[in-house]
C-alpha atoms as a PDB file:
ATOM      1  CA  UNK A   1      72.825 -58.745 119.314  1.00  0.00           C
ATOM      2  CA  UNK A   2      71.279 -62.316 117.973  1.00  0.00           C
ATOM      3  CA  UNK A   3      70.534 -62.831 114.647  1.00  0.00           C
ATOM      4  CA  UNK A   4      67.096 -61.386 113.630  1.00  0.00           C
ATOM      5  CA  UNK A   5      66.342 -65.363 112.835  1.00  0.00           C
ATOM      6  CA  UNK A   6      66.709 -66.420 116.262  1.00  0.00           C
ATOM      7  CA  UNK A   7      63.289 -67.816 118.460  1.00  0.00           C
ATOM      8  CA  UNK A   8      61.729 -64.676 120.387  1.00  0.00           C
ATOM      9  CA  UNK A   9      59.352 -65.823 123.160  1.00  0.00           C
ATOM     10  CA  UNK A  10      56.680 -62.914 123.578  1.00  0.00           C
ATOM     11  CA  UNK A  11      54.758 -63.237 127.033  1.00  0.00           C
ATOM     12  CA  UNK A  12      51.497 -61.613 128.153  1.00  0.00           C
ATOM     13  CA  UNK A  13      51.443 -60.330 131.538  1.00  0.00           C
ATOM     14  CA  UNK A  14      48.086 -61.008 133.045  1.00  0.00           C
ATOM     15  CA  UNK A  15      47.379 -64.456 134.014  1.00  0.00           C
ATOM     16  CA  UNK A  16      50.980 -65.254 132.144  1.00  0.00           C
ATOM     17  CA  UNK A  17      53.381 -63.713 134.190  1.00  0.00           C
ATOM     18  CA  UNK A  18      51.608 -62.748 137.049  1.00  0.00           C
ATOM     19  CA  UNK A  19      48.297 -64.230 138.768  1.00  0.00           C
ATOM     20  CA  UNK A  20      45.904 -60.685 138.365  1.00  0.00           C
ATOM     21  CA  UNK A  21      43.228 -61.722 136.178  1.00  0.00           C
ATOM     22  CA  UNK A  22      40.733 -62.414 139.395  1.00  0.00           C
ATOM     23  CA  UNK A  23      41.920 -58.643 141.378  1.00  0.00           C
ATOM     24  CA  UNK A  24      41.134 -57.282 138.105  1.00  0.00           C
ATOM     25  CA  UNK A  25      37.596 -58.505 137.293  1.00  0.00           C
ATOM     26  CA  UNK A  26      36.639 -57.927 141.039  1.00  0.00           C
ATOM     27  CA  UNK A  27      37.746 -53.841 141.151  1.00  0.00           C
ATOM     28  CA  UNK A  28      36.250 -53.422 137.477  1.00  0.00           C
ATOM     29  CA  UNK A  29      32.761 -55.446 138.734  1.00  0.00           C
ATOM     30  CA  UNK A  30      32.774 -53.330 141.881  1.00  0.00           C
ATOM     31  CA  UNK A  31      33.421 -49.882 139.533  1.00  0.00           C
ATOM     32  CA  UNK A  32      30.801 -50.845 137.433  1.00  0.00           C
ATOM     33  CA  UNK A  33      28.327 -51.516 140.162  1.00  0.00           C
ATOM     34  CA  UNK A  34      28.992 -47.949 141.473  1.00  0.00           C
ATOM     35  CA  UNK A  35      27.715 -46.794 137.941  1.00  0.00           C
ATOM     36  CA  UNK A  36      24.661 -48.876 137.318  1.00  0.00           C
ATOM     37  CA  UNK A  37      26.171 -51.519 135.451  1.00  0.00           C
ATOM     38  CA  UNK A  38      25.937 -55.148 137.317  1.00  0.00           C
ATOM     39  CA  UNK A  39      28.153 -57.498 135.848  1.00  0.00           C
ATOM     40  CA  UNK A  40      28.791 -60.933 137.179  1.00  0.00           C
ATOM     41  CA  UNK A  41      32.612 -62.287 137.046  1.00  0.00           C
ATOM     42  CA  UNK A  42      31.872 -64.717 134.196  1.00  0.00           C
ATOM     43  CA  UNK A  43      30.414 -61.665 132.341  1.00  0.00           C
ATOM     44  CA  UNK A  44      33.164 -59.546 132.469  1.00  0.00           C
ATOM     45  CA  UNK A  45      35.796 -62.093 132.086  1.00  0.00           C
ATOM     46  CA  UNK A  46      33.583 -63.078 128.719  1.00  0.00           C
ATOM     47  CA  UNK A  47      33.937 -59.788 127.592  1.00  0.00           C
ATOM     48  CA  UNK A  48      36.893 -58.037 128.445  1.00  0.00           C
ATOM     49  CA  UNK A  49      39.524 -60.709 129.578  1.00  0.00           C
ATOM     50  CA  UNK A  50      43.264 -60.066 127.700  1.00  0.00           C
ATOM     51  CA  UNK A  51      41.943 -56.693 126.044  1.00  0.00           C
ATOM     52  CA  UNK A  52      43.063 -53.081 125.860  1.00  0.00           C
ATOM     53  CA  UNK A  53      41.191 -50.229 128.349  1.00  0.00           C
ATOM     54  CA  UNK A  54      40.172 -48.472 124.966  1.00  0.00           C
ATOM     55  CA  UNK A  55      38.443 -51.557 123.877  1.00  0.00           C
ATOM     56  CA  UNK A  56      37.002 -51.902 127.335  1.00  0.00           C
ATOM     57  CA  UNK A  57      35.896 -48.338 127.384  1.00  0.00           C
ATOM     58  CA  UNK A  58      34.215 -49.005 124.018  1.00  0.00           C
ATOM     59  CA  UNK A  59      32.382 -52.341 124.796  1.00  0.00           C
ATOM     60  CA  UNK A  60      30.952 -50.304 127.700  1.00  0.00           C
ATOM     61  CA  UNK A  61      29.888 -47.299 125.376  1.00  0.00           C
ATOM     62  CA  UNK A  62      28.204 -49.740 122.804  1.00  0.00           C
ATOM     63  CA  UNK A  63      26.808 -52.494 125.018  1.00  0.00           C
ATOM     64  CA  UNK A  64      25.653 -50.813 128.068  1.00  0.00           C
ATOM     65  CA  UNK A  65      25.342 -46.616 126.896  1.00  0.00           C
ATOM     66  CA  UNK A  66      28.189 -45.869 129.833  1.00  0.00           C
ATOM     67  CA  UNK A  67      30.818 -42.711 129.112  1.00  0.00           C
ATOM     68  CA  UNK A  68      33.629 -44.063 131.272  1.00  0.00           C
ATOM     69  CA  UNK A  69      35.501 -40.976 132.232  1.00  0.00           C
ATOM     70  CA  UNK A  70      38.937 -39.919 133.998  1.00  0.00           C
ATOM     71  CA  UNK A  71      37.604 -40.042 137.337  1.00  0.00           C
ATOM     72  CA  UNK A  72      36.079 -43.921 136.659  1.00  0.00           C
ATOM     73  CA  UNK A  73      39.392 -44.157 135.324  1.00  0.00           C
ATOM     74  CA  UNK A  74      41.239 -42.679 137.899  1.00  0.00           C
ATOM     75  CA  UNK A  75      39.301 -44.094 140.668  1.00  0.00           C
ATOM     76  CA  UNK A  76      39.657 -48.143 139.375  1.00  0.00           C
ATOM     77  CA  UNK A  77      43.468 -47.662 138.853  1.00  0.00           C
ATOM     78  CA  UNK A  78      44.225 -46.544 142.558  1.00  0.00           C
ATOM     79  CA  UNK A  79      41.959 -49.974 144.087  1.00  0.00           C
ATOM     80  CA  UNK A  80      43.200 -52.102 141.545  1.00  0.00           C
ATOM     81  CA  UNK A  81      47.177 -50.633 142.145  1.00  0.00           C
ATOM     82  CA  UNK A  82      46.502 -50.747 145.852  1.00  0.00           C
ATOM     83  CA  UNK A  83      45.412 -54.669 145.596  1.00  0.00           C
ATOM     84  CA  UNK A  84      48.214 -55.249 143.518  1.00  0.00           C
ATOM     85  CA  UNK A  85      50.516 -54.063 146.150  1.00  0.00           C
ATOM     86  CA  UNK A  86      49.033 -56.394 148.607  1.00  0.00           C
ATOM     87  CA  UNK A  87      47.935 -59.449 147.195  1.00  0.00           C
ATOM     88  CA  UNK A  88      49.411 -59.497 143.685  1.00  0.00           C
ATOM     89  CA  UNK A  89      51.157 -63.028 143.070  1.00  0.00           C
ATOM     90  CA  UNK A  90      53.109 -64.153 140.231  1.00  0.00           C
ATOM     91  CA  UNK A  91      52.470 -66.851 138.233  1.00  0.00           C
ATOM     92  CA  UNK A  92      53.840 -70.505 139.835  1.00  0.00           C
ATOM     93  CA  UNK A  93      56.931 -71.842 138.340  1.00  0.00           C
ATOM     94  CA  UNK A  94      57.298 -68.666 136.556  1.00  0.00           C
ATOM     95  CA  UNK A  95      60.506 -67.106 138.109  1.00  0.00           C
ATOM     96  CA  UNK A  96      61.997 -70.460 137.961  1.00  0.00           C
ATOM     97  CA  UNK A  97      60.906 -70.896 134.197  1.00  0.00           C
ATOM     98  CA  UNK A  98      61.994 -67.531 133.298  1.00  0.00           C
ATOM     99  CA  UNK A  99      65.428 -68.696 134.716  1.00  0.00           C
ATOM    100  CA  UNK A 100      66.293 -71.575 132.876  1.00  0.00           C
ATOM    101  CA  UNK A 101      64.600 -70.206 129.288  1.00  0.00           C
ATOM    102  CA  UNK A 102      67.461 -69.364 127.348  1.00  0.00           C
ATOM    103  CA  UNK A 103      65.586 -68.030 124.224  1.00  0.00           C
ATOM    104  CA  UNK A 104      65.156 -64.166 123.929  1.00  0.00           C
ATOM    105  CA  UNK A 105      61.805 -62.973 125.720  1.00  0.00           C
ATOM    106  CA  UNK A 106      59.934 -59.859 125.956  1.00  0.00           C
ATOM    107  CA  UNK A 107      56.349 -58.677 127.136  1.00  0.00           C
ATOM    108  CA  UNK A 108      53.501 -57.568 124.952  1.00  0.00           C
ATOM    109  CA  UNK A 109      50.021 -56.491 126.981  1.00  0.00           C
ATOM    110  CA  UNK A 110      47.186 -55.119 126.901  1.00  0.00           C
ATOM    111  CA  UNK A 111      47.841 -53.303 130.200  1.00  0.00           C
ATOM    112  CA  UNK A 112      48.941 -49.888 130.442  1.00  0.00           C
ATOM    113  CA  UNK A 113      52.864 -49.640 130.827  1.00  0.00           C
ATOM    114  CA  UNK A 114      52.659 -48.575 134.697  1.00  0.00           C
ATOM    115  CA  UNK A 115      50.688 -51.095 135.335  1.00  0.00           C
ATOM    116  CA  UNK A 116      52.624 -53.771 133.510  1.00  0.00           C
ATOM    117  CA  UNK A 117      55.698 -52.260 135.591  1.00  0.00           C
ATOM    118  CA  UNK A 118      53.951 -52.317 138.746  1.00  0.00           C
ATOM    119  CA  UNK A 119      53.186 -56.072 138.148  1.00  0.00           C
ATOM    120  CA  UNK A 120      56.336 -57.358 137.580  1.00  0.00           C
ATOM    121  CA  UNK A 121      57.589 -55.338 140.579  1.00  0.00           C
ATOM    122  CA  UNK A 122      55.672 -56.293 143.535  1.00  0.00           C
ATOM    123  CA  UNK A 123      55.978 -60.001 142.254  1.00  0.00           C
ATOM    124  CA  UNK A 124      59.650 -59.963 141.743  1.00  0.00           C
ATOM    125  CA  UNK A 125      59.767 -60.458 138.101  1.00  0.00           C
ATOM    126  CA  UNK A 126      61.087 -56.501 136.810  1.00  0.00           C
ATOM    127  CA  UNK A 127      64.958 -57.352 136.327  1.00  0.00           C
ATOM    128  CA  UNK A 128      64.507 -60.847 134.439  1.00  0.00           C
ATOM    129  CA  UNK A 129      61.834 -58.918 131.775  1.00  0.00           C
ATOM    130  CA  UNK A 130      63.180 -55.053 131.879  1.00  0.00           C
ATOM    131  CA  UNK A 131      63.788 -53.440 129.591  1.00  0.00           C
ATOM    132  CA  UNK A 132      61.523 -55.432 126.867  1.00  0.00           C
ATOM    133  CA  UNK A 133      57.768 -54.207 127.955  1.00  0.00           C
ATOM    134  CA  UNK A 134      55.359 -53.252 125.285  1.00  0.00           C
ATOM    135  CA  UNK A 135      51.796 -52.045 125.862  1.00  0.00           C
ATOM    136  CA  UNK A 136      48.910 -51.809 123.661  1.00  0.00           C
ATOM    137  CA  UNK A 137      48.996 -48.352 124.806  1.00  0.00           C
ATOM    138  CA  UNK A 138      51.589 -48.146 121.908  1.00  0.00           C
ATOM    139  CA  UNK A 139      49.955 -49.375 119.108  1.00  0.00           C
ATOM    140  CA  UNK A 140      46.318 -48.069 117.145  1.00  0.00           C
ATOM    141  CA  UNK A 141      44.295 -51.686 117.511  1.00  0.00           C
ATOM    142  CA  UNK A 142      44.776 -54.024 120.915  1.00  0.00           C
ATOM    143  CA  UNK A 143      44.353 -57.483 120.738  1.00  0.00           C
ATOM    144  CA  UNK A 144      42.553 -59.486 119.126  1.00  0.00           C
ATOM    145  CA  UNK A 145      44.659 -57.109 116.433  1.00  0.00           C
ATOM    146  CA  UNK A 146      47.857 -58.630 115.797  1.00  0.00           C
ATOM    147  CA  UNK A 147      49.601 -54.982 116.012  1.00  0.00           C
ATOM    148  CA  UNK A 148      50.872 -55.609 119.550  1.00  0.00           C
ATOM    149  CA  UNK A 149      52.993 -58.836 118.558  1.00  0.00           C
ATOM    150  CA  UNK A 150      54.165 -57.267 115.452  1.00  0.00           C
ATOM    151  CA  UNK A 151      55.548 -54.238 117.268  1.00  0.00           C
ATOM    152  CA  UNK A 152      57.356 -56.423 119.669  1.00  0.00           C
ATOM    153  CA  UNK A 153      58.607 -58.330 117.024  1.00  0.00           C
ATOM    154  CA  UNK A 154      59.712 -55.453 115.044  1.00  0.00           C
ATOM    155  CA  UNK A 155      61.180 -53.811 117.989  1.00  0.00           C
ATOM    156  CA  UNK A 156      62.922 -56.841 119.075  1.00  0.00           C
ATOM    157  CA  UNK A 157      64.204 -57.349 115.331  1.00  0.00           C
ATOM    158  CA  UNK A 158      62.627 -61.054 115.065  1.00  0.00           C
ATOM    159  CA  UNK A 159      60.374 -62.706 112.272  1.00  0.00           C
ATOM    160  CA  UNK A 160      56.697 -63.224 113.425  1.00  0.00           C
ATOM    161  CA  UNK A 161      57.799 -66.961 112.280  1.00  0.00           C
ATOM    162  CA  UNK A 162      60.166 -67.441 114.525  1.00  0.00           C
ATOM    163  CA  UNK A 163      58.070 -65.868 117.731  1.00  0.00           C
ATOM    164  CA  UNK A 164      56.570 -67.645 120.452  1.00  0.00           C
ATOM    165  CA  UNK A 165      53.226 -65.896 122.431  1.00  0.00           C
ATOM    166  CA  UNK A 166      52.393 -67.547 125.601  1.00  0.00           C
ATOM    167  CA  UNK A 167      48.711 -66.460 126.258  1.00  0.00           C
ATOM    168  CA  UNK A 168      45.715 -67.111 128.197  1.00  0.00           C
ATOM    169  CA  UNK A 169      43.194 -65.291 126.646  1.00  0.00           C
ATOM    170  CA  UNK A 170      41.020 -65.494 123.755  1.00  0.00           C
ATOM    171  CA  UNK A 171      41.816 -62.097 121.935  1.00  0.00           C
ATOM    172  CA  UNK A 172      45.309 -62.820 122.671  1.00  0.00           C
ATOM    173  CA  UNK A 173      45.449 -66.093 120.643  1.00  0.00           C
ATOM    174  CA  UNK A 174      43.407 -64.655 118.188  1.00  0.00           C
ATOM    175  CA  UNK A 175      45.934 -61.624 118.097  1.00  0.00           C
ATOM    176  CA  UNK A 176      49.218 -64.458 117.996  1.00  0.00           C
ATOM    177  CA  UNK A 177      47.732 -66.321 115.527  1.00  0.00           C
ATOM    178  CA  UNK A 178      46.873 -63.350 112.797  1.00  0.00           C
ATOM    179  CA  UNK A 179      50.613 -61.916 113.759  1.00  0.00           C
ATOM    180  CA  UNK A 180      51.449 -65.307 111.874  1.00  0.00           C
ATOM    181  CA  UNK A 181      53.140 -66.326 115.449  1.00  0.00           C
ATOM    182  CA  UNK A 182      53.302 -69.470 117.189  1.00  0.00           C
ATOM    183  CA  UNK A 183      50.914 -69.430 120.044  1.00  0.00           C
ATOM    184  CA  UNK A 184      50.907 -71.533 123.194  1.00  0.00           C
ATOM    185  CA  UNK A 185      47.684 -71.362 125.503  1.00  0.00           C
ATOM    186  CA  UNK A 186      48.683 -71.049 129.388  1.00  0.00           C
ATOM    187  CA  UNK A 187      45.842 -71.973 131.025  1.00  0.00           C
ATOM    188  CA  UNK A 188      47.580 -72.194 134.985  1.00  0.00           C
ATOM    189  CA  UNK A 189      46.202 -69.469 136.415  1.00  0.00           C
ATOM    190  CA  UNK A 190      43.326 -68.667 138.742  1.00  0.00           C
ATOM    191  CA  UNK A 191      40.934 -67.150 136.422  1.00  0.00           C
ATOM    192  CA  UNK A 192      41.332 -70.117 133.658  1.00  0.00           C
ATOM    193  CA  UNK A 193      39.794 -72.471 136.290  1.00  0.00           C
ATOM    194  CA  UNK A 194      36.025 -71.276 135.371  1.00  0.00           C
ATOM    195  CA  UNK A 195      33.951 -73.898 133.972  1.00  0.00           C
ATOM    196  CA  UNK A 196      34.534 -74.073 130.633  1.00  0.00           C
ATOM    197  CA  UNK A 197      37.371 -71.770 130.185  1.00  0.00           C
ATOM    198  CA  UNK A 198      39.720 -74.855 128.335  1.00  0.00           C
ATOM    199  CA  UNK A 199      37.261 -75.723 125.994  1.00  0.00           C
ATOM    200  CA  UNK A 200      36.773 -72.323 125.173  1.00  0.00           C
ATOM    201  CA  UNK A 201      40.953 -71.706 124.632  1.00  0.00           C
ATOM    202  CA  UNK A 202      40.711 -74.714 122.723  1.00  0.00           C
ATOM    203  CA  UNK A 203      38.488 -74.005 120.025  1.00  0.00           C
ATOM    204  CA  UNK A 204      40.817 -71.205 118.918  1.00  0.00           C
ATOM    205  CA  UNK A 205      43.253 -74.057 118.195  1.00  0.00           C
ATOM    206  CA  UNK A 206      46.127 -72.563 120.050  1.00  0.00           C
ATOM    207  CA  UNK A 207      49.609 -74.962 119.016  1.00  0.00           C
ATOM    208  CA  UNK A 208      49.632 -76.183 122.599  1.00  0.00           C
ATOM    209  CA  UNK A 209      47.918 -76.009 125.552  1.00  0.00           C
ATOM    210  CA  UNK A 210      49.823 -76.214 129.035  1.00  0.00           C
ATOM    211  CA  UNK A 211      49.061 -76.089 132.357  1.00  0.00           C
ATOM    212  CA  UNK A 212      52.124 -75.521 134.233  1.00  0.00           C
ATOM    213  CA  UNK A 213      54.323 -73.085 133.415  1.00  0.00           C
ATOM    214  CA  UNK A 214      57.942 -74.938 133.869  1.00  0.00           C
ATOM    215  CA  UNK A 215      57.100 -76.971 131.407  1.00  0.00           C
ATOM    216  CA  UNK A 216      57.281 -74.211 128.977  1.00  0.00           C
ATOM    217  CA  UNK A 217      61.187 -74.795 129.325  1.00  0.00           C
ATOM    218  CA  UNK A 218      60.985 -78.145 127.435  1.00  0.00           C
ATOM    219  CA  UNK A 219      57.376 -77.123 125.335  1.00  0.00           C
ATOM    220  CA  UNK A 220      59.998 -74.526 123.058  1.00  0.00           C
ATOM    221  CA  UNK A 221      62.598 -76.846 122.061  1.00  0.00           C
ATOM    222  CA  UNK A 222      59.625 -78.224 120.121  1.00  0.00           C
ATOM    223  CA  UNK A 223      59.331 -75.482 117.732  1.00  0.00           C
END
């Protein structure tokens, strides 16, 4: 076991680790159209992008009057799991990245834990990440809380100081940065080309902002 002082790299899943953030937005657009609720891409990505399915659920309960039930529930999982199983893609450069990191790493996301599983399988990422998943499914508040982070760091026995987030979403570097973590800002994937998407990442003043994920290898030496 390293020392409790040693770096811990803490990775989000979507649009981190694996490219899902655009299957994602089009199943939950097309579930929401089936109950009244029209939502364009930008919309949804505005409001729910890098946050919990109980936060979800309640943004749709406050903003739009709509009980999402099991069978919504039930109903968006199999499409989305079904796309994921098809067309899911990790993230480019990532398995090679994830290869030549030597620091400690683990996941923290908002996803539910099958899902996060399912992920990393199809894409080929499970055995250089298993068996350090945590899901927002095990904490009270999902991000932008810091509770996710600080159970992964707790569990993984490092300070919050000495923890690296890579993120791509707003309530995710909000959550990194009131963990009292170092937060880098991914912004490589497919979803984080939408017009103004960087200047949005940047106003949250995220310690760096990347594009490409190998350079991450070089990008924690720095810190």
């Amino acid at each position: 076991m390293e020392a409790a002082s040693d770096k811990l790299i803490i990775f989000d899943c979507d649009g981190v680790l694996v490219d899902s953030e655009p299957l994602s937005i089009v199943v939950l657009c097309e579930a929401l159209k089936a109950r009244g609720v029209t939502l364009t891409a930008d919309e949804a990505y505005d409001r729910f992008l890098g946050k919990s399915l109980k936060t979800m659920t309640d943004i749709l309960h406050e903003e739009f009057a709509l009980a999402i039930d099991d069978v919504f529930l039930d109903d968006m999982r199999l499409d989305l799991y079904g796309r994921f199983r098809e067309q899911l893609m990790p993230i480019e450069g990532i398995a090679e990245t994830l290869d030549q990191l030597t620091l400690r790493r683990c996941v923290a996301s908002s996803s539910q834990p099958e899902r996060i599983r399912l992920s990393l399988t199809v894409t080929g990422l499970i055995d250089r990440l298993e068996p350090h998943i945590f899901s927002a499914t095990m904490v009270s508040r999902g991000k932008p809380a810091p509770d996710l982070f600080l159970h992964a760091a707790r569990e993984m026995q490092a300070e919050p100081k000495n923890c690296i987030v890579i993120e791509d979403s707003s309530a995710g570097i909000m959550a990194a940065k009131a963990a009292g973590m170092t937060v880098f800002a991914y912004i490589g994937g497919s979803h984080a080309q939408l017009p103004g998407y960087r200047e949005k990442i940047e106003a949250l003043e995220p310690h760096v902002v990347f594009d490409a994920m190998p350079d991450l290898i070089h990008l924690v030496q720095k810190f």
